[in-house]
C-alpha atoms as a PDB file:
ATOM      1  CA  UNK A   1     -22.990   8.020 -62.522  1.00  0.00           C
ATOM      2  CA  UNK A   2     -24.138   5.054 -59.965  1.00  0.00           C
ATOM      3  CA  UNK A   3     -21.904   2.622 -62.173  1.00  0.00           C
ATOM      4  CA  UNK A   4     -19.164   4.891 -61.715  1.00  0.00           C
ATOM      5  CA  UNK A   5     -19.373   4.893 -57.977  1.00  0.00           C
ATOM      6  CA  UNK A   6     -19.909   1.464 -57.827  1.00  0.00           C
ATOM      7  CA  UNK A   7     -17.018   0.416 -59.989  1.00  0.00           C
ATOM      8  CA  UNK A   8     -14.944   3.149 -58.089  1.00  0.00           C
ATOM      9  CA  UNK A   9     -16.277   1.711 -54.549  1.00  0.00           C
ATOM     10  CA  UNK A  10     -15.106  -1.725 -55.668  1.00  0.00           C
ATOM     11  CA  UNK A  11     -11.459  -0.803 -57.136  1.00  0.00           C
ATOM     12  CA  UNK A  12     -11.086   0.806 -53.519  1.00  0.00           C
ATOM     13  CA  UNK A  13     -12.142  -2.511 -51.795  1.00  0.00           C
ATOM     14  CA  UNK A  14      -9.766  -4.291 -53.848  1.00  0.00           C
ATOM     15  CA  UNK A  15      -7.208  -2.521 -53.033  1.00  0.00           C
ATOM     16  CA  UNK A  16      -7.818  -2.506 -49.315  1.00  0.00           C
ATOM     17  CA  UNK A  17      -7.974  -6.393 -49.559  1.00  0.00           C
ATOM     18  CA  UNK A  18      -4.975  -6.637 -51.245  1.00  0.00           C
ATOM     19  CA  UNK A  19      -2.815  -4.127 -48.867  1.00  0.00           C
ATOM     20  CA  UNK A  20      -4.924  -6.317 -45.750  1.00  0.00           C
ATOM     21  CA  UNK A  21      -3.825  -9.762 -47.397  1.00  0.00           C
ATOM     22  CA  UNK A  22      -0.230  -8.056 -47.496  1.00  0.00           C
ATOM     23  CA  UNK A  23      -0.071  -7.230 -44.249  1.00  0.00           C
ATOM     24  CA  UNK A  24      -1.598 -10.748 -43.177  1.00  0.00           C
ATOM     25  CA  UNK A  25       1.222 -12.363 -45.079  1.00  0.00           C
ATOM     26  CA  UNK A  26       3.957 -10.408 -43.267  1.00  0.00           C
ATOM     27  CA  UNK A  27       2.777 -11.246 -40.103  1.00  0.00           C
ATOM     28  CA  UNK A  28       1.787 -14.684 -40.710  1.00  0.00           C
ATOM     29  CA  UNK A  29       4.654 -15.735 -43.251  1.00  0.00           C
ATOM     30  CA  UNK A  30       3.741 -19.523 -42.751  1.00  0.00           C
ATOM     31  CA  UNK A  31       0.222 -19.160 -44.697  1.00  0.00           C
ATOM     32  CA  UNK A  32      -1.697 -20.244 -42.050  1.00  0.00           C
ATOM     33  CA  UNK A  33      -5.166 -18.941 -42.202  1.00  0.00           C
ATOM     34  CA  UNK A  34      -6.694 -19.079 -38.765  1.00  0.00           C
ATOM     35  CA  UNK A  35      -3.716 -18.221 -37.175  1.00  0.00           C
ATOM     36  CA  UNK A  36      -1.553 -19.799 -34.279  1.00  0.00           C
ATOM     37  CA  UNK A  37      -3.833 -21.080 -31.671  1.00  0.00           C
ATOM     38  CA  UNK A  38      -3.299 -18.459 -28.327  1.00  0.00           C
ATOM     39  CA  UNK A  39      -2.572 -21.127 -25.819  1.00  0.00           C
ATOM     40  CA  UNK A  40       0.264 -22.054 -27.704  1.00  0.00           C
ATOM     41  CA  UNK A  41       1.726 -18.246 -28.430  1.00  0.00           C
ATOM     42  CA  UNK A  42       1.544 -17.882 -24.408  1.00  0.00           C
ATOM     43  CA  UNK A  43       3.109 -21.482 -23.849  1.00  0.00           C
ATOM     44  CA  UNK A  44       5.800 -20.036 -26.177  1.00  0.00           C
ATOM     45  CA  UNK A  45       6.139 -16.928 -24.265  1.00  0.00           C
ATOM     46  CA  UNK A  46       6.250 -18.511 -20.913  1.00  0.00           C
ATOM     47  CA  UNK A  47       9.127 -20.677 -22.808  1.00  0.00           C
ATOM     48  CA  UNK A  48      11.348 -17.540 -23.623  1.00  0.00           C
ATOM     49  CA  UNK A  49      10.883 -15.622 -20.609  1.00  0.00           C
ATOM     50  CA  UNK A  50      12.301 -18.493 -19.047  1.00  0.00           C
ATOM     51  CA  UNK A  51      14.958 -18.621 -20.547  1.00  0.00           C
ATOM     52  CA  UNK A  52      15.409 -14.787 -20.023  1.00  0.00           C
ATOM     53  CA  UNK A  53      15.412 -15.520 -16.467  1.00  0.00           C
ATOM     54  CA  UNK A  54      17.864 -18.009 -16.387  1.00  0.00           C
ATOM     55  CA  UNK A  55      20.154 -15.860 -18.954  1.00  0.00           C
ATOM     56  CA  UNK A  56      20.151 -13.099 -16.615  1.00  0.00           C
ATOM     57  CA  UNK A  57      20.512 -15.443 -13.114  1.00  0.00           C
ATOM     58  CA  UNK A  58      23.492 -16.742 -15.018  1.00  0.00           C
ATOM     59  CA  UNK A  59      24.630 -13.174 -16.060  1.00  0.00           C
ATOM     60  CA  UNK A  60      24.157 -11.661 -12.437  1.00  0.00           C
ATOM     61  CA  UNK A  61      26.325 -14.687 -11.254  1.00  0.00           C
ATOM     62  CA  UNK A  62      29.124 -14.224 -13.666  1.00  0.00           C
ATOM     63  CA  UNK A  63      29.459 -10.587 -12.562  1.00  0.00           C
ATOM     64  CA  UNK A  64      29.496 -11.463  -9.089  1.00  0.00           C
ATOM     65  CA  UNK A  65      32.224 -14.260  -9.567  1.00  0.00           C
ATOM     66  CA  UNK A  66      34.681 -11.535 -11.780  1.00  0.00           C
ATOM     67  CA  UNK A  67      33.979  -8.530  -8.950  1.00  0.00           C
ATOM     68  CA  UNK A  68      35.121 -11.141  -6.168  1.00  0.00           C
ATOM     69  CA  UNK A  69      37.922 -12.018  -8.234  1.00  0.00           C
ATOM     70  CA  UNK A  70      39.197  -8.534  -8.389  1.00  0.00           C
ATOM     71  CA  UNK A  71      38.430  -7.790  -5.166  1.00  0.00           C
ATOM     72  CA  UNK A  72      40.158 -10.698  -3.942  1.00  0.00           C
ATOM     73  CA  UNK A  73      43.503  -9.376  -3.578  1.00  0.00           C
ATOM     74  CA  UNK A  74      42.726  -5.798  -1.842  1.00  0.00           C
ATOM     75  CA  UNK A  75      40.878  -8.120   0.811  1.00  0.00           C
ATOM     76  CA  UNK A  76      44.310 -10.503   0.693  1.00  0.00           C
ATOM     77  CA  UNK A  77      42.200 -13.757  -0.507  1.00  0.00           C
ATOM     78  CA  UNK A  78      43.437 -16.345  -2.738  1.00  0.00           C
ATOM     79  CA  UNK A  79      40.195 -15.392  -5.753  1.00  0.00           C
ATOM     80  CA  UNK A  80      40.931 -19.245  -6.975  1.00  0.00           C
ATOM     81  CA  UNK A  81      40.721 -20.676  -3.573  1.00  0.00           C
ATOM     82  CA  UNK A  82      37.107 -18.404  -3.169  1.00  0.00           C
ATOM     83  CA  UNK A  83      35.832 -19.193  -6.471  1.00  0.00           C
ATOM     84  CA  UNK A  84      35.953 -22.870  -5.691  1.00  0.00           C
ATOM     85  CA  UNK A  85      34.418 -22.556  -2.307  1.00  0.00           C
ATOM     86  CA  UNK A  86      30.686 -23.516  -2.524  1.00  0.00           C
ATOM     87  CA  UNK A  87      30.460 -22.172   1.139  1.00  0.00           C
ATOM     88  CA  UNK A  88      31.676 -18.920  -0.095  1.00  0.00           C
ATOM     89  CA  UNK A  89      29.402 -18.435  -3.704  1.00  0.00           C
ATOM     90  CA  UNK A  90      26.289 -19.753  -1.757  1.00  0.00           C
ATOM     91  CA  UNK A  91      27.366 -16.428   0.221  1.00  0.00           C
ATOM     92  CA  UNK A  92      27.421 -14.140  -1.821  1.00  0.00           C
ATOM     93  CA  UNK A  93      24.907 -15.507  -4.571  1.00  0.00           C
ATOM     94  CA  UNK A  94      21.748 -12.708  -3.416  1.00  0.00           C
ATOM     95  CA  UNK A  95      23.977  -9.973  -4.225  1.00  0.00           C
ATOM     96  CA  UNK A  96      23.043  -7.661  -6.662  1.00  0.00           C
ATOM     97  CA  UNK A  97      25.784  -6.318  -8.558  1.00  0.00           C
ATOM     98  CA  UNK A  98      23.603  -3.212  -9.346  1.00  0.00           C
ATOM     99  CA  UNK A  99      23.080  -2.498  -5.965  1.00  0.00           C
ATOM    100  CA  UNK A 100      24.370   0.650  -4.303  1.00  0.00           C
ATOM    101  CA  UNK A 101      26.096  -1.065  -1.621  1.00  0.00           C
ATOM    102  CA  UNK A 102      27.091  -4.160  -3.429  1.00  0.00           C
ATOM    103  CA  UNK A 103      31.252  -3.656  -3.130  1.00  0.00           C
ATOM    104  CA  UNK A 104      31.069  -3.392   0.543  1.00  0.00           C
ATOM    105  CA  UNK A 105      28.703  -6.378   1.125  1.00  0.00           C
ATOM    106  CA  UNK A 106      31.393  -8.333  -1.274  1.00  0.00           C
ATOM    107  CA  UNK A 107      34.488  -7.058   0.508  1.00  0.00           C
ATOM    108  CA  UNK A 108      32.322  -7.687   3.735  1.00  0.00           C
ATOM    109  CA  UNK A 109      31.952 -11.206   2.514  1.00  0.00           C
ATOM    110  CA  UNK A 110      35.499 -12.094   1.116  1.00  0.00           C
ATOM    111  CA  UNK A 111      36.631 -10.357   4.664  1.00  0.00           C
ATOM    112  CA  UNK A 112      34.493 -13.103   6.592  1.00  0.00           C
ATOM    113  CA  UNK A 113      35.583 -15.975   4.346  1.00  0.00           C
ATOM    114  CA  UNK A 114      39.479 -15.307   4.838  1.00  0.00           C
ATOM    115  CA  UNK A 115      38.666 -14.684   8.298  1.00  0.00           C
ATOM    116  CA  UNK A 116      37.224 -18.488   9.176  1.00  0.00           C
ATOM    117  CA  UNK A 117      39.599 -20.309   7.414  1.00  0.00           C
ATOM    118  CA  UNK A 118      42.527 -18.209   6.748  1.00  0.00           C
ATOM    119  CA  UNK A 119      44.988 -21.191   6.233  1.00  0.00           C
ATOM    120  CA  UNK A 120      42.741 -21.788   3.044  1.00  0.00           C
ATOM    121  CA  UNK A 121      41.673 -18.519   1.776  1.00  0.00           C
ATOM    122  CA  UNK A 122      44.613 -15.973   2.437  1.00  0.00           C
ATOM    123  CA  UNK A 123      46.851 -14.890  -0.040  1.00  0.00           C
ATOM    124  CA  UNK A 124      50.625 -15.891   0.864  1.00  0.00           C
ATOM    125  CA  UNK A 125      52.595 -12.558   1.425  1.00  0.00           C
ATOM    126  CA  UNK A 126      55.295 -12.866  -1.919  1.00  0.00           C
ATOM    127  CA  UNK A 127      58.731 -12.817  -0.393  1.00  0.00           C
ATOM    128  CA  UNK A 128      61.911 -10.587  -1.909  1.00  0.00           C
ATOM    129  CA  UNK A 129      62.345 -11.018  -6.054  1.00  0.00           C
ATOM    130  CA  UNK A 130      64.908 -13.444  -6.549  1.00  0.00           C
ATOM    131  CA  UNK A 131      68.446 -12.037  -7.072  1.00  0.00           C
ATOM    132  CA  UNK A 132      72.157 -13.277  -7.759  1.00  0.00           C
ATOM    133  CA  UNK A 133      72.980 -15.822  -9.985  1.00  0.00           C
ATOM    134  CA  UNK A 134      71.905 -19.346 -10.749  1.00  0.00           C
ATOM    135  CA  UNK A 135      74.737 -21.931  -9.859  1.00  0.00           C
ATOM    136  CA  UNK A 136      74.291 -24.323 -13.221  1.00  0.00           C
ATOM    137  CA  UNK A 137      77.768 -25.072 -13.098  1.00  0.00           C
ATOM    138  CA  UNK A 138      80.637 -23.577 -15.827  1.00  0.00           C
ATOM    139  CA  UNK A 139      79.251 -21.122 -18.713  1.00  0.00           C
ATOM    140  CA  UNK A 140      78.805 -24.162 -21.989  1.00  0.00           C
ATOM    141  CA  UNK A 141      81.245 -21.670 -24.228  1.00  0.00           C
ATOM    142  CA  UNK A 142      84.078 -22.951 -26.039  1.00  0.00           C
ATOM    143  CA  UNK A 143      86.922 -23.945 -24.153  1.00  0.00           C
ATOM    144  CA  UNK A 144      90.155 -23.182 -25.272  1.00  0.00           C
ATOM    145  CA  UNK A 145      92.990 -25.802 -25.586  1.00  0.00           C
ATOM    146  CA  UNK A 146      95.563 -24.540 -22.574  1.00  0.00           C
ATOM    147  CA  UNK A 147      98.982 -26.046 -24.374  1.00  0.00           C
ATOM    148  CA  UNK A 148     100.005 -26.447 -27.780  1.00  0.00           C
ATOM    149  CA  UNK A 149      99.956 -30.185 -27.278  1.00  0.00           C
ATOM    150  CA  UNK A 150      95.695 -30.195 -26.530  1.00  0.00           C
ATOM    151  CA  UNK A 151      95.490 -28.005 -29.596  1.00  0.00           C
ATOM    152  CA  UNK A 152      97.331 -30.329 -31.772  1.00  0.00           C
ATOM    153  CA  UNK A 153      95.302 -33.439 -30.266  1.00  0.00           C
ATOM    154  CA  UNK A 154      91.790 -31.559 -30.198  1.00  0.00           C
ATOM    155  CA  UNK A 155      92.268 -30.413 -34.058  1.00  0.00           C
ATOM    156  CA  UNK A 156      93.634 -34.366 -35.041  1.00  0.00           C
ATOM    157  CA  UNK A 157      90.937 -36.045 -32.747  1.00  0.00           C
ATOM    158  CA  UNK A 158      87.947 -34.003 -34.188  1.00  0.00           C
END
């Protein structure tokens, strides 16, 4: 009866070292038996979040660059001519587009911009739709001959 428990104590420890060296494996694919040393896993961590941050500064500043360029035109702004303007994203680059008031702060913004230089930033009023005709000269059709004598000398000459 002892023997038994024994040999059943030790199949069970086997098996728990066998399901522990599985799960050892899948976290540690490489094989490496003392594991990764902890100053590099936070170097490594410092390393991605990062590069998290600078995702998400580079995110935040593409959203602010597409909402001025569609609020460009109810503000009448040229959105090229503000886009290019360093004066005008150094403005506007601590807005948060999450922000409750974050549409009036831009419009406030693009509204400033056009108003100290407005030769540069405002949007030329479009005049009328063109209308009428183009003057190119004669329509390029055919031309009929206008005697008998051009038709004879058109159909001999070509």
């Amino acid at each position: 009866m002892a023997e038994q428990r024994a040999t059943e104590q030790s199949e069970r420890a086997e098996q728990l070292q066998a399901a522990l060296d599985a799960v050892h494996q899948a976290l540690n694919p490489d094989g490496g038996e003392g594991g990764q040393d902890p100053a590099q896993l936070a170097a490594q961590v410092a390393d991605r979040d990062k590069q998290l941050a600078d995702i998400g500064a580079q995110l935040r500043t593409a959203q602010v660059e597409l909402a001025a360029h569609r609020a460009a035109a109810e503000h009448g702004a040229r959105a090229d001519r503000l886009l290019n303007s360093r004066a005008f994203l150094d403005s506007v680059a601590a807005l948060d587009p999450s922000g409750p008031k974050f549409e009036q702060q831009l419009g406030a913004a693009i509204k400033g911009a056009v108003d100290a230089d407005p030769d540069l930033y405002r949007a030329a009023p479009g005049g009328p739709p063109r209308g009428g005709a183009e003057f190119n000269g004669p329509p390029s059709a055919d031309q009929r001959p206008k005697s008998l004598h051009d038709a004879v000398a058109a159909r001999l000459a070509g």
